[in-house]
C-alpha atoms as a PDB file:
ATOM      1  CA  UNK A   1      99.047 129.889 124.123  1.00  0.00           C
ATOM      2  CA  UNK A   2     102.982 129.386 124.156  1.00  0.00           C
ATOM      3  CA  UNK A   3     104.985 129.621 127.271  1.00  0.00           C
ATOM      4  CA  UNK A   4     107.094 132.583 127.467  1.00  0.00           C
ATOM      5  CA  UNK A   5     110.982 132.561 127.984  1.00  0.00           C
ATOM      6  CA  UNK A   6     110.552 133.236 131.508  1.00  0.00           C
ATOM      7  CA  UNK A   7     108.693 130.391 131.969  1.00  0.00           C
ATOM      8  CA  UNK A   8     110.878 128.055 130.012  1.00  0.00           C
ATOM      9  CA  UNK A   9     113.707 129.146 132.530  1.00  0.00           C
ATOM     10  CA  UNK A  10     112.112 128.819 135.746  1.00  0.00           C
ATOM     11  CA  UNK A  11     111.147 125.256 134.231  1.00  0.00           C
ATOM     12  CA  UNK A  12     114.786 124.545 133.274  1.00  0.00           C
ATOM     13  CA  UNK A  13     115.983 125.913 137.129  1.00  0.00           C
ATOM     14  CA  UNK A  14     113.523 123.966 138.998  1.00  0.00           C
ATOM     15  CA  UNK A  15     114.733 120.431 137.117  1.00  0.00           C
ATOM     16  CA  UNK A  16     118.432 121.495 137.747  1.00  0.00           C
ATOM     17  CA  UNK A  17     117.709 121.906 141.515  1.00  0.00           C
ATOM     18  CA  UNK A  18     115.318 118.842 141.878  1.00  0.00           C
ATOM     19  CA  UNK A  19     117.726 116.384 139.543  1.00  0.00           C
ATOM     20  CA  UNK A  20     121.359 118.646 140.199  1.00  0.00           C
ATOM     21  CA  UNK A  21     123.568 119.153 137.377  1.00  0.00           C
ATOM     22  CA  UNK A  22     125.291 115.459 137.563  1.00  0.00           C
ATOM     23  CA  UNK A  23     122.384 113.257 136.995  1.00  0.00           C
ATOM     24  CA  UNK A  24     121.144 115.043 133.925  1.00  0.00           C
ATOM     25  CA  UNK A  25     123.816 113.391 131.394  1.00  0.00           C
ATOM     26  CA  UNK A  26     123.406 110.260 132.866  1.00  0.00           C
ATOM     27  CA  UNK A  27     119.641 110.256 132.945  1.00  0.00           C
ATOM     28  CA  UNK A  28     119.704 111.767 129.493  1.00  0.00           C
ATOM     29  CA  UNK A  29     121.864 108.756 128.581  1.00  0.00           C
ATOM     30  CA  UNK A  30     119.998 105.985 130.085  1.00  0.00           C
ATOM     31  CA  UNK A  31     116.990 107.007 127.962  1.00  0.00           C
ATOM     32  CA  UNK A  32     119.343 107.346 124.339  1.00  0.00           C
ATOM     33  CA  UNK A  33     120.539 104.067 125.917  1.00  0.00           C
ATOM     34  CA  UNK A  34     116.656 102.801 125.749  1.00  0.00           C
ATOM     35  CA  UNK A  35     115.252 104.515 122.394  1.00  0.00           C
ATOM     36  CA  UNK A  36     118.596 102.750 120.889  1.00  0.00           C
ATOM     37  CA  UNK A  37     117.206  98.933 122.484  1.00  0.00           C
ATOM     38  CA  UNK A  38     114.167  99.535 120.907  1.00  0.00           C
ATOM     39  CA  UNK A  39     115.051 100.629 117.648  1.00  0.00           C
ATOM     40  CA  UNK A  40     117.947  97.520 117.672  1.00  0.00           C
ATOM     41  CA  UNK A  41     114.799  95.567 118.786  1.00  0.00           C
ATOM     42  CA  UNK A  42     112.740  96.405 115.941  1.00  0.00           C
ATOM     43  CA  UNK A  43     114.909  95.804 113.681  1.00  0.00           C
ATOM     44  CA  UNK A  44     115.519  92.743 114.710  1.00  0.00           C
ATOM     45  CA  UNK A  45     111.784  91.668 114.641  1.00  0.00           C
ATOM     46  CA  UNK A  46     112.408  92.811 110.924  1.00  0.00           C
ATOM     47  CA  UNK A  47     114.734  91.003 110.138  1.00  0.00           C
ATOM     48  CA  UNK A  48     113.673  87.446 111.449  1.00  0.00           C
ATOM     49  CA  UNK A  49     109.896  88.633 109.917  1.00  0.00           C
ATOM     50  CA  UNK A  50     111.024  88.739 106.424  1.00  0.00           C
ATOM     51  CA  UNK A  51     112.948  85.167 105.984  1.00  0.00           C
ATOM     52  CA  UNK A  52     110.143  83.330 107.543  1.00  0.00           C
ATOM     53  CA  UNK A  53     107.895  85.289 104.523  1.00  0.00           C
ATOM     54  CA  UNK A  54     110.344  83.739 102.123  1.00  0.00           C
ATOM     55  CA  UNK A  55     110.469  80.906 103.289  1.00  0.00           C
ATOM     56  CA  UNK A  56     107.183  79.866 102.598  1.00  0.00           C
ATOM     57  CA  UNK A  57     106.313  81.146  99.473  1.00  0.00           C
ATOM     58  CA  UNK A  58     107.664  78.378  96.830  1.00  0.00           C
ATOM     59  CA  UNK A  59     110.429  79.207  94.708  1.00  0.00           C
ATOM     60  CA  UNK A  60     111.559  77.685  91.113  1.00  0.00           C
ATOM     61  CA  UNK A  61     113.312  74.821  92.959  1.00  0.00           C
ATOM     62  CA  UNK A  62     110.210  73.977  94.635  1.00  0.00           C
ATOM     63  CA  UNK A  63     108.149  73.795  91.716  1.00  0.00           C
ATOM     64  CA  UNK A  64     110.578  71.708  89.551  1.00  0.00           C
ATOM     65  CA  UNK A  65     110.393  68.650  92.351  1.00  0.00           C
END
């Protein structure tokens, strides 16, 4: 059961009254602003994850010593 058009609408008119047209972008914004932290976040964790990994596995230089 899909909502109809109608119902769409009078769900897009009642956020337009309750949040006004002027806060949308910026709310809108603040959460791209957010997914992007996380994602930047993430791969960050990554990043500092996989040279500890390598780190401690022994290499040719280790094994010649």
């Amino acid at each position: 059961m899909s909502p109809s058009i109608w119902q769409i609408l009078i769900v897009v008119a009642l956020i337009m009254l309750l949040f006004g047209a002027g806060k949308l972008p910026r709310i809108m914004g603040d959460m791209a602003e957010g997914i992007k932290s996380f994602k930047r976040g993430m791969r960050d964790e990554e990043e500092n994850a996989s040279p500890q990994k390598a780190d401690k596995a022994p290499g040719p230089k280790d094994t010649l010593n």
